[in-house]
C-alpha atoms as a PDB file:
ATOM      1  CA  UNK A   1      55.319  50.287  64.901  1.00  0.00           C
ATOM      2  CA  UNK A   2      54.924  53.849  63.959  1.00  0.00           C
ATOM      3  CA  UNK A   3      51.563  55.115  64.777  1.00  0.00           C
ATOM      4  CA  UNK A   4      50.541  55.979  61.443  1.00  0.00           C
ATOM      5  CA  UNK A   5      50.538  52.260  60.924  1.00  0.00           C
ATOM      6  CA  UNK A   6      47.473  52.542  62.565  1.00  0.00           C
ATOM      7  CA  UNK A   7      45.530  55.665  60.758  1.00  0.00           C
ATOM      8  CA  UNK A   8      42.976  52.782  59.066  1.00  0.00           C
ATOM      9  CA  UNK A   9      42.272  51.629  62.054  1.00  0.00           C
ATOM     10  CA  UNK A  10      41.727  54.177  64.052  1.00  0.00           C
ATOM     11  CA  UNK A  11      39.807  56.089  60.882  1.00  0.00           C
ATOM     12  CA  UNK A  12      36.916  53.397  60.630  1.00  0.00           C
ATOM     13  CA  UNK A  13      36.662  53.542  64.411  1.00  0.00           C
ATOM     14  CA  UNK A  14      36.109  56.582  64.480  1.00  0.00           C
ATOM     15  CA  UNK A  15      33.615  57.062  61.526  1.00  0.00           C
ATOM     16  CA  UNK A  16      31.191  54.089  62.802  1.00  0.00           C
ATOM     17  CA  UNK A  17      31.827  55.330  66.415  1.00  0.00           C
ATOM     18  CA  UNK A  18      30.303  58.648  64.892  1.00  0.00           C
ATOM     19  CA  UNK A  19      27.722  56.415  62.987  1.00  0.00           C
ATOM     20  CA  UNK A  20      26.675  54.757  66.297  1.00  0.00           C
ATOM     21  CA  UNK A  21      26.470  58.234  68.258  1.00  0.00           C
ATOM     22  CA  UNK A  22      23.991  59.625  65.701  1.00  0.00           C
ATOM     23  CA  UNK A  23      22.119  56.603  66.458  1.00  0.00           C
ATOM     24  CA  UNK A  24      21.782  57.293  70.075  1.00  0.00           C
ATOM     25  CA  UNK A  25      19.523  59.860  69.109  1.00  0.00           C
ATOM     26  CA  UNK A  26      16.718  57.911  68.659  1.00  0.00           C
ATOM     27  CA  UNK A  27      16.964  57.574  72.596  1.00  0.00           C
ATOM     28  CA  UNK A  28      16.070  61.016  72.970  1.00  0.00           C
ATOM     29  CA  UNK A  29      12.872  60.497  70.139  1.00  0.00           C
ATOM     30  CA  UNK A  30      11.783  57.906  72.309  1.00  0.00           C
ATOM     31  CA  UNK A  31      11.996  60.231  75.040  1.00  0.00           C
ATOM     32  CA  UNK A  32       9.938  62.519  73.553  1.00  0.00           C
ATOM     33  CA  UNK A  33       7.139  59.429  72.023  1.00  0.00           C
ATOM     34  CA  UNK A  34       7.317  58.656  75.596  1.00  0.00           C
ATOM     35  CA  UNK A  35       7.086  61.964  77.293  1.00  0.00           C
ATOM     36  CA  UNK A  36       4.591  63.451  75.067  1.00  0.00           C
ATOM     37  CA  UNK A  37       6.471  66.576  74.700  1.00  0.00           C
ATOM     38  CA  UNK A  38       9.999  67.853  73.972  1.00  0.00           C
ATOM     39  CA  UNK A  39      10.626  69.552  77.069  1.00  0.00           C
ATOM     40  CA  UNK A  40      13.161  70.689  78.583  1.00  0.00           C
ATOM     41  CA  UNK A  41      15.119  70.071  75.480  1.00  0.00           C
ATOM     42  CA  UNK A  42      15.470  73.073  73.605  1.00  0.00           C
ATOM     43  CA  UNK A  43      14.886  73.442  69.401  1.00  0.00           C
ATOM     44  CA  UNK A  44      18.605  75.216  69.424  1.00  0.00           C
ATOM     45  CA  UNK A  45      20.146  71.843  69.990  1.00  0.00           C
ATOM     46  CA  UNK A  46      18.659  69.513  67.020  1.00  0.00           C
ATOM     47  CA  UNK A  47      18.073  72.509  64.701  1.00  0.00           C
ATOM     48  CA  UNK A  48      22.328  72.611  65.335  1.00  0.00           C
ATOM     49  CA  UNK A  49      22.491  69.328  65.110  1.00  0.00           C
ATOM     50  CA  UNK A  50      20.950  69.550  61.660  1.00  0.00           C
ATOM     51  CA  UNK A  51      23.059  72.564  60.490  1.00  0.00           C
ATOM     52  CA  UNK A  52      26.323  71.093  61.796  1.00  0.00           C
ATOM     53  CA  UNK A  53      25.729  67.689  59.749  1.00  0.00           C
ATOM     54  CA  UNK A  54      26.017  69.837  56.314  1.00  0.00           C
ATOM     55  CA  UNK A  55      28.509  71.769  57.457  1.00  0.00           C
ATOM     56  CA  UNK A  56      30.384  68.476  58.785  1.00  0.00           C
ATOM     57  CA  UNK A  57      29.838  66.519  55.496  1.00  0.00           C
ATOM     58  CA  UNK A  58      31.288  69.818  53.483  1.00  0.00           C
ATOM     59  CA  UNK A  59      34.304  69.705  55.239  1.00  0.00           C
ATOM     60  CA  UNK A  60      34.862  66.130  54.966  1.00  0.00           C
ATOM     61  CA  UNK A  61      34.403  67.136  51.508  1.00  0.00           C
ATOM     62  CA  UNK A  62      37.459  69.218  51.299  1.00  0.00           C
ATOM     63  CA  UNK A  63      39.908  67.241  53.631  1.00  0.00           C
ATOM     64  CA  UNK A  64      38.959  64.369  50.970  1.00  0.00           C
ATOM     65  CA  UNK A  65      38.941  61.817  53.721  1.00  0.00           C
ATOM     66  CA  UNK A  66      36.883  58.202  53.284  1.00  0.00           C
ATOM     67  CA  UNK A  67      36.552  58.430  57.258  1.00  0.00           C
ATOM     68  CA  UNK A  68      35.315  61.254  57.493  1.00  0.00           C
ATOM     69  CA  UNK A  69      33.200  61.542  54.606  1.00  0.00           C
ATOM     70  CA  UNK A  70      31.937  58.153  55.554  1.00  0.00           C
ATOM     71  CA  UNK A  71      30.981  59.297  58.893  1.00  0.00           C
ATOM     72  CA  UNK A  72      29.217  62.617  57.995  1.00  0.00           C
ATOM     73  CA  UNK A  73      27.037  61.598  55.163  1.00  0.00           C
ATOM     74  CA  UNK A  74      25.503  59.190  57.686  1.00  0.00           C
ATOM     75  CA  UNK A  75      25.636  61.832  60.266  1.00  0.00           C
ATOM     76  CA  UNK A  76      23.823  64.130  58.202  1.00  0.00           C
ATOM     77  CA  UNK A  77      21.049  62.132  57.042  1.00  0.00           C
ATOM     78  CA  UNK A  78      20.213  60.743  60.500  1.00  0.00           C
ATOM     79  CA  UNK A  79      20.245  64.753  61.697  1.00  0.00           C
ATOM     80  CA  UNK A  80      17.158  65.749  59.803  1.00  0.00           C
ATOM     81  CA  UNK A  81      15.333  62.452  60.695  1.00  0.00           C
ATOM     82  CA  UNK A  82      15.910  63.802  64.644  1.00  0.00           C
ATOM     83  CA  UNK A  83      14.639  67.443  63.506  1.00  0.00           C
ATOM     84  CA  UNK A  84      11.879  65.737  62.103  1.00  0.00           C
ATOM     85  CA  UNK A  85      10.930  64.055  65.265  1.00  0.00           C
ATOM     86  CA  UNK A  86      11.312  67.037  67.558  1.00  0.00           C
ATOM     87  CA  UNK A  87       9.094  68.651  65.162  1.00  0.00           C
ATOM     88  CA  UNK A  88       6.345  65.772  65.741  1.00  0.00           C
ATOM     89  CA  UNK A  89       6.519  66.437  69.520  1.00  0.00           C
ATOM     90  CA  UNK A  90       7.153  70.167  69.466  1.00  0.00           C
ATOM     91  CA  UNK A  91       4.809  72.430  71.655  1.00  0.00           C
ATOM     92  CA  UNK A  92       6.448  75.558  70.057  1.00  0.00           C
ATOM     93  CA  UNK A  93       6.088  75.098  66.607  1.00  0.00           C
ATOM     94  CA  UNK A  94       6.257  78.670  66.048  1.00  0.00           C
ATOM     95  CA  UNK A  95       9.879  78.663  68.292  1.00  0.00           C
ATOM     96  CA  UNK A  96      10.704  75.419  66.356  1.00  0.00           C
ATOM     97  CA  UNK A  97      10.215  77.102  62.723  1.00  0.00           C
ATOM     98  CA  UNK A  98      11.907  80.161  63.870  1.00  0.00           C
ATOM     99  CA  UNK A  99      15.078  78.291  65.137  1.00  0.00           C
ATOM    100  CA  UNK A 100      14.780  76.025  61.893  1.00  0.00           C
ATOM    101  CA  UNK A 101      15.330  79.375  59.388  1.00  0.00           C
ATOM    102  CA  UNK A 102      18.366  80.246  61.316  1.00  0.00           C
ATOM    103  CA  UNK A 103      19.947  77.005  61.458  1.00  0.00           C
ATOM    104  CA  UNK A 104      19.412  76.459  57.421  1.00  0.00           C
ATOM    105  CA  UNK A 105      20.871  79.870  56.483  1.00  0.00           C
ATOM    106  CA  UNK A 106      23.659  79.308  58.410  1.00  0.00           C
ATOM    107  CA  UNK A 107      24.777  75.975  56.784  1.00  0.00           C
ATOM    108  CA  UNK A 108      23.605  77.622  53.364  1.00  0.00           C
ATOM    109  CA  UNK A 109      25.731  80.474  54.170  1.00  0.00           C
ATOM    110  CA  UNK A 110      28.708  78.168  55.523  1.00  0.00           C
ATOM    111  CA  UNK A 111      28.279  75.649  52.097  1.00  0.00           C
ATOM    112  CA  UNK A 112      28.331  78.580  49.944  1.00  0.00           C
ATOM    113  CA  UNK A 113      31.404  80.275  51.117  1.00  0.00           C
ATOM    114  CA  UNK A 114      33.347  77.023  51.049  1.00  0.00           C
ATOM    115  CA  UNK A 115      32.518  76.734  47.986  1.00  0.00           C
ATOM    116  CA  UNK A 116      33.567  80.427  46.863  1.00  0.00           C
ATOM    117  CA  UNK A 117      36.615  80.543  48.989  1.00  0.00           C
ATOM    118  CA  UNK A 118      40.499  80.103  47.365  1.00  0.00           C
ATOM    119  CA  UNK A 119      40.980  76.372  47.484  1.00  0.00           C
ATOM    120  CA  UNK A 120      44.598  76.919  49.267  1.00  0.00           C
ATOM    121  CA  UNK A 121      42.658  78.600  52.315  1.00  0.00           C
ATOM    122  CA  UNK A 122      39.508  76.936  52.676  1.00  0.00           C
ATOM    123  CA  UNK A 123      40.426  74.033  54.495  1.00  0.00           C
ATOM    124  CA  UNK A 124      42.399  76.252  57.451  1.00  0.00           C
ATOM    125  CA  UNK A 125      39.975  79.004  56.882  1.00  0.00           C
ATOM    126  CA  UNK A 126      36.565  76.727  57.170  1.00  0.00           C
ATOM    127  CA  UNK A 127      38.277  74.799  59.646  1.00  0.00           C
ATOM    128  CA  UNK A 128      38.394  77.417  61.794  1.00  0.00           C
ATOM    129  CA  UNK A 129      34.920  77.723  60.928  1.00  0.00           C
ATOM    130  CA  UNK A 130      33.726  74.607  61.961  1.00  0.00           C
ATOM    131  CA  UNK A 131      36.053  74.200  65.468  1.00  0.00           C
ATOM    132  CA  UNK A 132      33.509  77.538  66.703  1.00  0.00           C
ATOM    133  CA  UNK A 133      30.489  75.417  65.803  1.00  0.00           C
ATOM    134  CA  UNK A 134      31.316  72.438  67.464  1.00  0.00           C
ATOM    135  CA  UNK A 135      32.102  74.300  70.664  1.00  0.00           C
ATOM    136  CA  UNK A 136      29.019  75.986  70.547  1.00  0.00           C
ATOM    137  CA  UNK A 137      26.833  72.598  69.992  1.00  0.00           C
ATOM    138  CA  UNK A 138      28.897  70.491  72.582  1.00  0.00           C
ATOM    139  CA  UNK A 139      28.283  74.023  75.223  1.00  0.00           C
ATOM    140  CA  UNK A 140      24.651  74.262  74.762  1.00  0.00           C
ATOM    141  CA  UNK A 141      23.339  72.322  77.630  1.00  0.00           C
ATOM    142  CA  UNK A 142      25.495  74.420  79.772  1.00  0.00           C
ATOM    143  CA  UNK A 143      23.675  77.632  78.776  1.00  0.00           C
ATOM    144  CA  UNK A 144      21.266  76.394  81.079  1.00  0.00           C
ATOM    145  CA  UNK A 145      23.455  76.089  84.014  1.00  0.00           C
ATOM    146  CA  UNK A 146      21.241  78.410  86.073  1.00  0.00           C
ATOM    147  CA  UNK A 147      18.479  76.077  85.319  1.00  0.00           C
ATOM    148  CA  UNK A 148      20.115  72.990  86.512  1.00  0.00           C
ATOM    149  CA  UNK A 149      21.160  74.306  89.277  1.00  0.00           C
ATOM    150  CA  UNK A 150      18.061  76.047  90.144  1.00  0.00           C
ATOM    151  CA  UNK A 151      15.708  73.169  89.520  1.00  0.00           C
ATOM    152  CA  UNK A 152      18.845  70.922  90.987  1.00  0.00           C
ATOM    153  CA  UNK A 153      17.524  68.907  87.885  1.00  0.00           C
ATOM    154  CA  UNK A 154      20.193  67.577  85.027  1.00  0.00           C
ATOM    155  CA  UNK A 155      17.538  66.264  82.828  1.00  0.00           C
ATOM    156  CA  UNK A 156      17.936  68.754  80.066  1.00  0.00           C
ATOM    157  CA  UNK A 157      21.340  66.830  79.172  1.00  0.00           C
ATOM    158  CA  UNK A 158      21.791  64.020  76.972  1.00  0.00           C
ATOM    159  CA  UNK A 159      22.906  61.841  78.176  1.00  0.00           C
ATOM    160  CA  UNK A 160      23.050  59.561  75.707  1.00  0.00           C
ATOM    161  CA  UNK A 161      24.106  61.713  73.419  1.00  0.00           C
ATOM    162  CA  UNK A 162      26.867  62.636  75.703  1.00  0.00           C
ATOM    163  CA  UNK A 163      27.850  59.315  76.313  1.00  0.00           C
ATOM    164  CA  UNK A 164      28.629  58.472  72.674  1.00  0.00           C
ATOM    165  CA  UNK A 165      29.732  61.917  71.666  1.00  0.00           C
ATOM    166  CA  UNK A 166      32.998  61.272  74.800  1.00  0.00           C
ATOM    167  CA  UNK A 167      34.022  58.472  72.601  1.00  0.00           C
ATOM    168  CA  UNK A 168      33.803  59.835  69.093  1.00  0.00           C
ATOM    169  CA  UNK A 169      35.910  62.748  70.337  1.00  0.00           C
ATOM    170  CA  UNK A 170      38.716  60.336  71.800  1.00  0.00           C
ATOM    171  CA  UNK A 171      38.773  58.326  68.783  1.00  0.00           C
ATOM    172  CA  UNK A 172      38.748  61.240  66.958  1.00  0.00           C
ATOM    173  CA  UNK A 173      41.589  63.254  68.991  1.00  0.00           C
ATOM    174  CA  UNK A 174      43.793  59.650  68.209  1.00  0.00           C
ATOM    175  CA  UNK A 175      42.791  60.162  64.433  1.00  0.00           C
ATOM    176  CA  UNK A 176      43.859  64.049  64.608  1.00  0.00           C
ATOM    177  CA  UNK A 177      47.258  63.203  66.357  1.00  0.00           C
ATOM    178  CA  UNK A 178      48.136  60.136  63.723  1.00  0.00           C
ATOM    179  CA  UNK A 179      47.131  62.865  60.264  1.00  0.00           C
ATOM    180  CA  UNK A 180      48.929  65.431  62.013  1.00  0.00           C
ATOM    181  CA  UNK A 181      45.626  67.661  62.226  1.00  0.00           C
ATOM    182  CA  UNK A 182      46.149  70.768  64.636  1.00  0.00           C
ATOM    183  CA  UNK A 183      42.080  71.375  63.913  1.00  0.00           C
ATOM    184  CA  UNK A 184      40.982  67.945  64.924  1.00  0.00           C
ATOM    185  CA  UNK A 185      43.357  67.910  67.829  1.00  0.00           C
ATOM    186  CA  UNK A 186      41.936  71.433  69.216  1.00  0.00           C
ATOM    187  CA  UNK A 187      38.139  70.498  68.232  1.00  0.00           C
ATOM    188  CA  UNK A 188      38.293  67.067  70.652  1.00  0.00           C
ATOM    189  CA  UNK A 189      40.383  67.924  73.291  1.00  0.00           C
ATOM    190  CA  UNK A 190      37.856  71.016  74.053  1.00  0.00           C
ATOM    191  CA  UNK A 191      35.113  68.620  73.623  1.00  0.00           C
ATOM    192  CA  UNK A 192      36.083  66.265  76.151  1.00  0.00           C
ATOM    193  CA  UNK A 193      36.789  68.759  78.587  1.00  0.00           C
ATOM    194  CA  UNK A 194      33.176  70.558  77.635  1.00  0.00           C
ATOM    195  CA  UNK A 195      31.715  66.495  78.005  1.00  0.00           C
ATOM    196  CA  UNK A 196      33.841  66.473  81.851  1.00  0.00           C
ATOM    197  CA  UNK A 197      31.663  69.407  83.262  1.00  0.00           C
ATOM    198  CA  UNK A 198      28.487  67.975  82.195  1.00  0.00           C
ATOM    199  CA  UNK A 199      29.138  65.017  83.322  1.00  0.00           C
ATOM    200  CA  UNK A 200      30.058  66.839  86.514  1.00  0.00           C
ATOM    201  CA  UNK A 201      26.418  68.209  86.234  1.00  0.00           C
ATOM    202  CA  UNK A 202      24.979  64.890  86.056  1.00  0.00           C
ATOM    203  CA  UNK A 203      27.242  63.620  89.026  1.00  0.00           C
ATOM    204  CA  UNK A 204      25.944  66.116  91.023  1.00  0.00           C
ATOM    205  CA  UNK A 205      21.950  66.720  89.750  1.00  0.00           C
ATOM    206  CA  UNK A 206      19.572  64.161  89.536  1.00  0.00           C
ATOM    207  CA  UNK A 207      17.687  63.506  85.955  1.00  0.00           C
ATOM    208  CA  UNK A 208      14.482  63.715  87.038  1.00  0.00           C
ATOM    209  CA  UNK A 209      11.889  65.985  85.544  1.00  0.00           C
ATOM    210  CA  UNK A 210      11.771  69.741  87.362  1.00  0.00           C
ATOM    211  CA  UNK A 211       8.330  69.465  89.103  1.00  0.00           C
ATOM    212  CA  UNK A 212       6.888  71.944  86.056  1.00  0.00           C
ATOM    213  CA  UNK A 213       7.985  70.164  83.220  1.00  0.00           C
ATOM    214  CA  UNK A 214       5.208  66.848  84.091  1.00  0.00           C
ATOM    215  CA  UNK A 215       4.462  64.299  81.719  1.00  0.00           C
ATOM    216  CA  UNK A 216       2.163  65.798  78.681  1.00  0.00           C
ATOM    217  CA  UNK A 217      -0.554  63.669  78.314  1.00  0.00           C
ATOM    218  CA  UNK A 218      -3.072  64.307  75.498  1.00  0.00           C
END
């Protein structure tokens, strides 16, 4: 049986997969409830979150796919409920806000142009687009290398996040291989090798709180 017997399948596994890994964010909000603070997780990495849920749910859009589109309208409402909870817990407002009106002119900006752009390029053209911005949201805990390593502390990870995120992007790299998609194909395999190191990180460095980043109590 051809594999493309399977793209149904594989499709709604994918999209609820996605569904249930936007879930396992309220894990990190009840971090935060719990922790009374945000830290060490940094404003970049939701306020991305919320950006890349637009941009997402456009480009479903434009590939016209039930999957997907299933996938990232649920992605993208769940995203600003999490950048509403960091902002609950923030100490940095100020950082917070800051971060907040660069994420929300980029997706404007990204929305718009797809919207502009020739129809028979936007979908390579956006694609390309979009493959930068996942790289850069999977890669952000691993701007803080240094840190980990110097605090020999992993807990700026998330884990749970990470967790889910290694299935979506296998379920996803099946999906890209069955439609034939040399974008989805690229995107995943990157993000599962991005996923390896941190897990690597997490092998290797404990998830306990850095001895500066104690418990906020109020």
């Amino acid at each position: 049986m051809p594999l493309s017997d399977y793209k149904d399948l594989v499709g709604t596994l994918a999209s609820y997969a996605q569904i249930a890994q936007m879930l396992s964010g309220s894990l990190m909000c009840w971090e935060f409830h719990r922790n009374g603070t945000t830290r060490p997780t940094p404003a970049t990495m939701f306020v991305m979150g919320g950006a890349l849920g637009f941009v997402m749910l456009e480009f479903a859009r434009i590939m016209d796919d039930p999957a997907m589109l299933r996938a990232n309208w649920v992605g993208m409402v769940l995203s600003q409920v999490y950048l509403l909870c960091y902002w609950l817990y923030s100490d940095d407002r100020p950082g917070f806000y800051r971060s907040l009106a660069k994420g929300a002119a980029l997706a404007g900006g990204l929305v718009a142009y797809a919207r502009l752009e020739d129809p028979e390029l936007v979908e390579h053209r956006f694609g390309i687009i979009l493959t930068g911005l996942l790289f850069f949201m999977v890669s952000l805990p691993l701007f803080s290398v240094g840190e980990i390593i110097r605090t020999k502390s992993s807990a700026s990870i998330p884990l749970p996040m990470l967790l889910t995120g290694t299935v979506v992007s296998s379920l996803w790299l099946l999906y890209g291989f069955i439609i034939d998609s040399g974008f989805m194909i690229f995107q995943n395999v990157v993000v599962l090798i991005l996923s390896a190191f941190q897990f690597a990180l997490i092998v290797i460095y404990p998830r306990t709180l850095p001895p500066h980043e104690t418990k906020k109590v109020d």
